[in-house]
Protein backbone atom coordinates (compact mmCIF):
# COMPACT_ATOMS: atom_id res chain seq x y z
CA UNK A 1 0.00 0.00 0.00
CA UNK A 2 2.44 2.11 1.08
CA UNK A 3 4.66 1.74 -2.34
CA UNK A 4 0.93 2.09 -4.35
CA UNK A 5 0.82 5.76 -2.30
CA UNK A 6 4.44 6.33 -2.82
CA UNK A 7 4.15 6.35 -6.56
CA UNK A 8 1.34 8.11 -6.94
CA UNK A 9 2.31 11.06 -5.20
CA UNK A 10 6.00 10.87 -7.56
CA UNK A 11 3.45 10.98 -10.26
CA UNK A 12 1.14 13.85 -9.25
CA UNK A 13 4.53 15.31 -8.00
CA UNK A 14 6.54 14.66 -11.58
CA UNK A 15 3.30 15.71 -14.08
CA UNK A 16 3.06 19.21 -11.67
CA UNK A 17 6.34 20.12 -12.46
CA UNK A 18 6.24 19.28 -16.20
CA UNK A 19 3.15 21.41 -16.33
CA UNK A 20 4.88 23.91 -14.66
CA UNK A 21 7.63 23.92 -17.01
CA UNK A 22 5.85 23.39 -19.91
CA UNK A 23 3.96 26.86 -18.89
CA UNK A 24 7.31 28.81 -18.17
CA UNK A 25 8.98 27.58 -22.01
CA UNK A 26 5.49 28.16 -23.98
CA UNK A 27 5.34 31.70 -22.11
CA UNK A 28 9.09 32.31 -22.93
CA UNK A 29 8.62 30.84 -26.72
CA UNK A 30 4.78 32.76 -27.09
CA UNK A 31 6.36 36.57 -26.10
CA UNK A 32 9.82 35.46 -28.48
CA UNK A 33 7.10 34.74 -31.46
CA UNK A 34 4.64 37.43 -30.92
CA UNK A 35 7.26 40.07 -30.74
CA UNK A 36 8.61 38.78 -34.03
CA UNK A 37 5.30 39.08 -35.72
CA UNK A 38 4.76 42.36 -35.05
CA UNK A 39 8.38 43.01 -36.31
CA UNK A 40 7.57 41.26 -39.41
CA UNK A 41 3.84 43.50 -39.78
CA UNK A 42 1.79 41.59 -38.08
CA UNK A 43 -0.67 44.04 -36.30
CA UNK A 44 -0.85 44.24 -32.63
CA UNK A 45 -4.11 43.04 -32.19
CA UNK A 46 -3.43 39.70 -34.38
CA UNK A 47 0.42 38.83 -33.13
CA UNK A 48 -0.53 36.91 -30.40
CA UNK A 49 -2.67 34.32 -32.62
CA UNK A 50 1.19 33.61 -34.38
CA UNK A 51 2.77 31.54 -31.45
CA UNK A 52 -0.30 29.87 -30.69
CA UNK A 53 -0.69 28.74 -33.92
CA UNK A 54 3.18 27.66 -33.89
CA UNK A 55 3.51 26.21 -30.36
CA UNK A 56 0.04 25.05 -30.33
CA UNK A 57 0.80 22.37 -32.82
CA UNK A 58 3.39 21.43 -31.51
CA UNK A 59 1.29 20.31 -27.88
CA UNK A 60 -1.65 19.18 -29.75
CA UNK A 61 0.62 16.67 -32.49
CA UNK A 62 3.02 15.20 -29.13
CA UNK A 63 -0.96 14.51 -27.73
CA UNK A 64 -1.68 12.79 -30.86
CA UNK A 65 1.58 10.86 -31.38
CA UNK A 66 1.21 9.58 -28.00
CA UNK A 67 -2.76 8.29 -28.45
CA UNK A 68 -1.88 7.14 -32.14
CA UNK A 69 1.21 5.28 -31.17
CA UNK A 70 1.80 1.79 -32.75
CA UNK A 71 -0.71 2.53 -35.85
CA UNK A 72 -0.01 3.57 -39.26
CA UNK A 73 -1.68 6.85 -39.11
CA UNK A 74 0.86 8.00 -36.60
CA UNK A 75 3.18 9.25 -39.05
CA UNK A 76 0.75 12.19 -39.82
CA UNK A 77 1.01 13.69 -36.37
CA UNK A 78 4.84 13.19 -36.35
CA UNK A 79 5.13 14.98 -39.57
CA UNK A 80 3.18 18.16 -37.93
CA UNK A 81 5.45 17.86 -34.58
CA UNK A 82 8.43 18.07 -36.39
CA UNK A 83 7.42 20.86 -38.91
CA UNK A 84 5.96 22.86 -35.54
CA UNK A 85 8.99 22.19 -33.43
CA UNK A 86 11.35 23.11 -36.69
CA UNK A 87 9.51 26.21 -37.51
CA UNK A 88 9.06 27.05 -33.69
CA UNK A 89 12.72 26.86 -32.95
CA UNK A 90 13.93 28.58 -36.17
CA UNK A 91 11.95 31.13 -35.55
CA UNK A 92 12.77 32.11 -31.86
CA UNK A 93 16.80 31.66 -33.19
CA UNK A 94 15.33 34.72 -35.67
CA UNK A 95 13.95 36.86 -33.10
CA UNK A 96 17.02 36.15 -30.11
CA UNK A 97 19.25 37.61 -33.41
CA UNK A 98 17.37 40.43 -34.22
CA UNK A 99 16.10 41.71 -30.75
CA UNK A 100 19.79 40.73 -29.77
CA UNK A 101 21.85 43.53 -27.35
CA UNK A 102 25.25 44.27 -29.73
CA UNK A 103 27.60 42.73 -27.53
CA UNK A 104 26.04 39.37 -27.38
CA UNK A 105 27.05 36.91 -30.29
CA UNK A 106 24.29 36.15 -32.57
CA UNK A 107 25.20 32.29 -32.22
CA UNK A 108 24.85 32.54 -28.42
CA UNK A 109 21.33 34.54 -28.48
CA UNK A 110 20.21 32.36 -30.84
CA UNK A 111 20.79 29.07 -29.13
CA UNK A 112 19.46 30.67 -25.60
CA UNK A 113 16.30 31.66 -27.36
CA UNK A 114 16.04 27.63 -28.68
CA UNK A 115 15.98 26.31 -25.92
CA UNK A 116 11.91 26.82 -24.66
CA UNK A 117 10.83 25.62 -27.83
CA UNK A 118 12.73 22.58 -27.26
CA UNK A 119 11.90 21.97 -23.76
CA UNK A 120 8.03 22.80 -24.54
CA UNK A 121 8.28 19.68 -27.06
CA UNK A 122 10.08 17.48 -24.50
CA UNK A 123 8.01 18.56 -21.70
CA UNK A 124 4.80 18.09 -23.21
CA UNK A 125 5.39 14.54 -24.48
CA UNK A 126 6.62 13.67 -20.81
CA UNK A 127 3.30 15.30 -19.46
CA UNK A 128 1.23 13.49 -21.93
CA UNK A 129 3.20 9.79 -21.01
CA UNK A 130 2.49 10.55 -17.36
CA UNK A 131 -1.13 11.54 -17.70
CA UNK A 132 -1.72 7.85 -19.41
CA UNK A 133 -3.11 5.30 -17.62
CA UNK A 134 -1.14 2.01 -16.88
CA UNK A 135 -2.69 -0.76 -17.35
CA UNK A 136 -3.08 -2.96 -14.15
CA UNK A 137 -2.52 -5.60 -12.97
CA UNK A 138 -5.83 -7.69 -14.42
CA UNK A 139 -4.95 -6.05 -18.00
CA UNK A 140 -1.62 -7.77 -17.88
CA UNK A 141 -3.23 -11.14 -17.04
CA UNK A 142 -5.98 -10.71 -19.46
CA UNK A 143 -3.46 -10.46 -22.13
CA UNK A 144 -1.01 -13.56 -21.42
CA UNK A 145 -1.81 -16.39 -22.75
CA UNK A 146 -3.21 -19.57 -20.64
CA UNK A 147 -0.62 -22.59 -20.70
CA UNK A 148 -3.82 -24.41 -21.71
CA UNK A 149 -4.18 -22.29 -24.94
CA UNK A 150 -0.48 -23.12 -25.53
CA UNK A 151 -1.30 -26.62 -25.75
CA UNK A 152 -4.35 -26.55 -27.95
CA UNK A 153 -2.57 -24.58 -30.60
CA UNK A 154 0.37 -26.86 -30.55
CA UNK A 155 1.28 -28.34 -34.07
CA UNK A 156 -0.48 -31.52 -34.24
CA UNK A 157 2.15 -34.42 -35.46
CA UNK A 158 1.45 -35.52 -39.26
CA UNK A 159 -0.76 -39.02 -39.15
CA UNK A 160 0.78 -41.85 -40.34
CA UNK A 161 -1.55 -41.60 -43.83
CA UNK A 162 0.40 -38.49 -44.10
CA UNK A 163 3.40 -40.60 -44.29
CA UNK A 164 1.96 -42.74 -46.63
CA UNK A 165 1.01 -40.06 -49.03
CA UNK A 166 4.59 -38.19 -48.66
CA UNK A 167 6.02 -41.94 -50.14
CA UNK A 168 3.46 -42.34 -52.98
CA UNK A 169 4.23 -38.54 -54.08
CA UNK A 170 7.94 -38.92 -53.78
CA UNK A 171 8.04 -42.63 -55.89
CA UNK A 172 4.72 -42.22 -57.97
CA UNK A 173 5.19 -38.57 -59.19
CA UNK A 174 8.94 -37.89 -58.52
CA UNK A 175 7.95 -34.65 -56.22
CA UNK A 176 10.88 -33.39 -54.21
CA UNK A 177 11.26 -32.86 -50.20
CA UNK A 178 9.85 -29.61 -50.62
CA UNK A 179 6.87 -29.79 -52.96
CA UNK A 180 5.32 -32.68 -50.11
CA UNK A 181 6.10 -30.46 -47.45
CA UNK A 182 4.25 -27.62 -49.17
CA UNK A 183 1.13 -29.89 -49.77
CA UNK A 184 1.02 -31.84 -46.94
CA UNK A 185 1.21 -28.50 -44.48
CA UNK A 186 4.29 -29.45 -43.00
CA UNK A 187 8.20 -28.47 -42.39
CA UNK A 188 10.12 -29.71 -45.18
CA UNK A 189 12.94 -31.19 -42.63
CA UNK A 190 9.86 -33.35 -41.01
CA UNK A 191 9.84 -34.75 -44.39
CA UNK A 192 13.29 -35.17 -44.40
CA UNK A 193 13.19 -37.32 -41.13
CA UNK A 194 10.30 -39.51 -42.66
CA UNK A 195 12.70 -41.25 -45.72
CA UNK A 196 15.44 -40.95 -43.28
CA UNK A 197 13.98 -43.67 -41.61
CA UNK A 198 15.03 -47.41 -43.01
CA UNK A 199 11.53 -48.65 -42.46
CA UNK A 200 10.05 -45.93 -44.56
CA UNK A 201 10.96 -47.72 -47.65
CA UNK A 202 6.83 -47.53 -49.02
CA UNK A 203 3.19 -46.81 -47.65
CA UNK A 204 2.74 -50.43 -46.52
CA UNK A 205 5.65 -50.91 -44.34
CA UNK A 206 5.93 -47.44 -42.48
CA UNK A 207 3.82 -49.30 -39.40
CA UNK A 208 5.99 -52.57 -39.86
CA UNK A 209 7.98 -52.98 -36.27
């Protein structure tokens, strides 16, 4: 009980602070890209809607990569993460380099500035992994596999008629190892092992002690 409690509250305890984070870079990276719209003639009024639109894809595709994972659809969302988190980063690089005191290099503003893009797109897929539900412990058993159901879908071994007809293809109509194996739904080395045997010599005498 006491490790069930312990991990919950390092779970409330870890998904607070990644929220908390994930505020403090998307505040950082909204201000960076607002500031650079109105630079680049975006009005007042409308340069706010620019970073949302930016850093908004970027939390709403690491939601969707996460709920999509495993499928074949999931490549969408990645596409959109990584053309949000490429655009988002690029552009707060821009605006560090432009809004940029004189006496700071260029190279060091700009990788400063890349950095809350880059933790809002870490930070948000960790929040969204810790928000999901794990499955329990009557999940887990649901899924594996009862040693009874092992034992009904074991391979069956080949009758002895199956023997029989392996001998009359291989002397009658000349097929090869692999051509039985292929009609007679078995592994060609179990047809192997049947004409290895010295009593195996024709359909009558397979049974012959």
């Amino acid at each position: 009980m006491r490790t069930g409690a312990g991990r919950r509250w390092a779970a409330v305890t870890a998904i607070a602070g990644t929220v908390f984070i994930a505020a403090g870079a998307f505040w950082l990276s909204f201000t960076a890209l607002a500031d650079l719209a109105a630079r680049s003639g975006v009005g007042q009024g409308q340069a706010w809607a620019w970073p949302l639109i930016v850093d908004g894809i970027i939390i709403v595709s690491t939601v969707a990569v996460v709920a999509l994972a495993g499928q074949r659809s999931a490549w969408y969302p990645w596409t959109l993460l990584a053309a949000g988190a490429a655009v988002s980063v690029t552009a707060n690089a821009i605006h560090a380099v432009v809004a940029a005191d004189a006496d700071v290099p260029g190279v060091l503003a700009a990788s400063v500035a890349a950095v809350p893009p880059l933790v809002l797109l870490a930070i948000t897929h960790l929040t969204v992994i810790l928000t999901r539900p794990l499955p329990g412990p009557g999940t887990v058993a649901a899924s594996s596999p009862e040693p009874r159901d092992e034992v009904t879908s074991a391979v069956v071994p080949p009758s002895p008629a199956a023997r029989e007809v392996a001998v009359l293809l291989r002397e009658e109509q000349g097929w090869s190892h692999k051509q039985i194996a292929r009609h007679l739904g078995v592994h060609p080395s179990t047809v192997g092992r049947w004409f290895a045997r010295p009593a195996l010599t024709g359909p009558d005498r397979e049974e012959t002690p």
